[in-house]
C-alpha atoms as a PDB file:
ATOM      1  CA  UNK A   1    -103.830  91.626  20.064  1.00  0.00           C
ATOM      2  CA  UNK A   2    -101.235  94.054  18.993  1.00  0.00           C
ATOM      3  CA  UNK A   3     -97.820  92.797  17.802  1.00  0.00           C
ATOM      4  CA  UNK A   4     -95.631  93.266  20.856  1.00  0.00           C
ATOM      5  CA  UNK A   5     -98.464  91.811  23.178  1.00  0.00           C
ATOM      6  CA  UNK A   6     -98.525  88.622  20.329  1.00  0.00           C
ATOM      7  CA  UNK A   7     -94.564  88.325  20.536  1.00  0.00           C
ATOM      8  CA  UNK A   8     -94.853  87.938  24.660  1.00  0.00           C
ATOM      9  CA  UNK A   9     -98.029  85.787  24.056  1.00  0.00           C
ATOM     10  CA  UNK A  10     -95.837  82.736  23.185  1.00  0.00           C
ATOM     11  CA  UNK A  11     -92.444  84.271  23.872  1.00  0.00           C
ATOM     12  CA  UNK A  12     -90.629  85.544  20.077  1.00  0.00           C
ATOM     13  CA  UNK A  13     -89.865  88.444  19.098  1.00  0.00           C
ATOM     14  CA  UNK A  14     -90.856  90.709  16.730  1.00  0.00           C
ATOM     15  CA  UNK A  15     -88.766  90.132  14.045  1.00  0.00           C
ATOM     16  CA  UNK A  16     -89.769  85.966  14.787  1.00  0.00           C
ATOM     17  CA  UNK A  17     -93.719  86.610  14.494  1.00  0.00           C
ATOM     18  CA  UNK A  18     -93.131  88.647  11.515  1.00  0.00           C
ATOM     19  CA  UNK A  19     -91.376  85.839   9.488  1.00  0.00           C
ATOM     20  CA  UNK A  20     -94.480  83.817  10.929  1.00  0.00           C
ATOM     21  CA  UNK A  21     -97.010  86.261   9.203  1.00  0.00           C
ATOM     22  CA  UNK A  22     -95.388  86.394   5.970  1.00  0.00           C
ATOM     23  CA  UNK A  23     -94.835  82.540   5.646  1.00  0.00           C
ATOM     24  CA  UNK A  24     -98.601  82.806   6.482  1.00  0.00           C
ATOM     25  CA  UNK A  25     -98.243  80.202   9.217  1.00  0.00           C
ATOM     26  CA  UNK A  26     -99.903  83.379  12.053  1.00  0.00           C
ATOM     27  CA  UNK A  27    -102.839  85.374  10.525  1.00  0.00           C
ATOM     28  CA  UNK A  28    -103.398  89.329  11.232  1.00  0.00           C
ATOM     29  CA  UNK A  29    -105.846  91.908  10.415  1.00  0.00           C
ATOM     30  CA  UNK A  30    -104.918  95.447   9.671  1.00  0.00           C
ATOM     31  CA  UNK A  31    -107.193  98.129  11.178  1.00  0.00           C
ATOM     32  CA  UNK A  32    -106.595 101.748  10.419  1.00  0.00           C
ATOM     33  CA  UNK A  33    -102.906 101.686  10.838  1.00  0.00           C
ATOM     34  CA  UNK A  34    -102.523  99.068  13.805  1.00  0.00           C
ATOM     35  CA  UNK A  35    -101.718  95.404  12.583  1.00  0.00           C
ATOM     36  CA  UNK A  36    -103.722  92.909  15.356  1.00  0.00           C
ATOM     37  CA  UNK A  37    -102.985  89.422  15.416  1.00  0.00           C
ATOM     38  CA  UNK A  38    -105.711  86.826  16.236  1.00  0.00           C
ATOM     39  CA  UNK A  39    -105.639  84.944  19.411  1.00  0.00           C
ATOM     40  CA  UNK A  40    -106.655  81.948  17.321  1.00  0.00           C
ATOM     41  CA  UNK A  41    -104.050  82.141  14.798  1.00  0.00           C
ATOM     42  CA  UNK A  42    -101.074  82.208  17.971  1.00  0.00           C
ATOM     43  CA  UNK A  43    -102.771  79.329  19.596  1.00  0.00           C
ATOM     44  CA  UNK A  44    -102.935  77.468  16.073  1.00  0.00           C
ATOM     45  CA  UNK A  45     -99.378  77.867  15.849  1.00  0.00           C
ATOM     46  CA  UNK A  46     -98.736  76.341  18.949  1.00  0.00           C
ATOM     47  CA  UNK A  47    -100.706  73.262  18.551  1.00  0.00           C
ATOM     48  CA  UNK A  48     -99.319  72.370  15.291  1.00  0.00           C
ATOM     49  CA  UNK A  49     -95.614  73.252  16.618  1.00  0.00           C
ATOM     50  CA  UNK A  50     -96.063  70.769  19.534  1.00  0.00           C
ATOM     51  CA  UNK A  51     -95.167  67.125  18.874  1.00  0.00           C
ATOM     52  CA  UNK A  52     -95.375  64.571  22.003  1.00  0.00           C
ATOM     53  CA  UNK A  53     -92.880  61.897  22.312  1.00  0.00           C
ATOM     54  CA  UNK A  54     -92.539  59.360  25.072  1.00  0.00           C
ATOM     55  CA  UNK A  55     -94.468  61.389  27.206  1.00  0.00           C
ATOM     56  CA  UNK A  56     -91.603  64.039  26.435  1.00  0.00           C
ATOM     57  CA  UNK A  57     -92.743  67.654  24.378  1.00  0.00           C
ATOM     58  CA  UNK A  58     -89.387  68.354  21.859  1.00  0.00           C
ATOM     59  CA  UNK A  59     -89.462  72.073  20.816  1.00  0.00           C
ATOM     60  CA  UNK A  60     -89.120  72.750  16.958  1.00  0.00           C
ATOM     61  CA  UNK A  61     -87.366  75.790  15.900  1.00  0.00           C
ATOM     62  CA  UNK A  62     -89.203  78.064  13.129  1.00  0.00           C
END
């Protein structure tokens, strides 16, 4: 998906997913001159962010 549709995806913006792709932590491909972001890679993110306590999810800033 295309960057701004990634950033609403799981809710950060732009500048957010960026610092994501260049800790290498969200994976993209470039084609032609559009950068497209892999489903996978977002939903990756989000199940390694996500740590379950006492039945209670605690959010982890990036």
């Amino acid at each position: 998906m295309r960057v701004p549709d990634a950033c609403r995806y799981i809710g950060i913006s732009r500048s957010t997913l960026y610092l994501l792709i260049a800790k290498s932590e969200v994976e993209i491909i470039k084609l032609g001159s559009s950068t497209l972001v892999l489903t996978e890679s977002l939903k990756a993110l989000v199940a390694r962010r996500r740590i379950v306590k006492a039945d209670h999810y605690v959010q982890i800033d990036v």
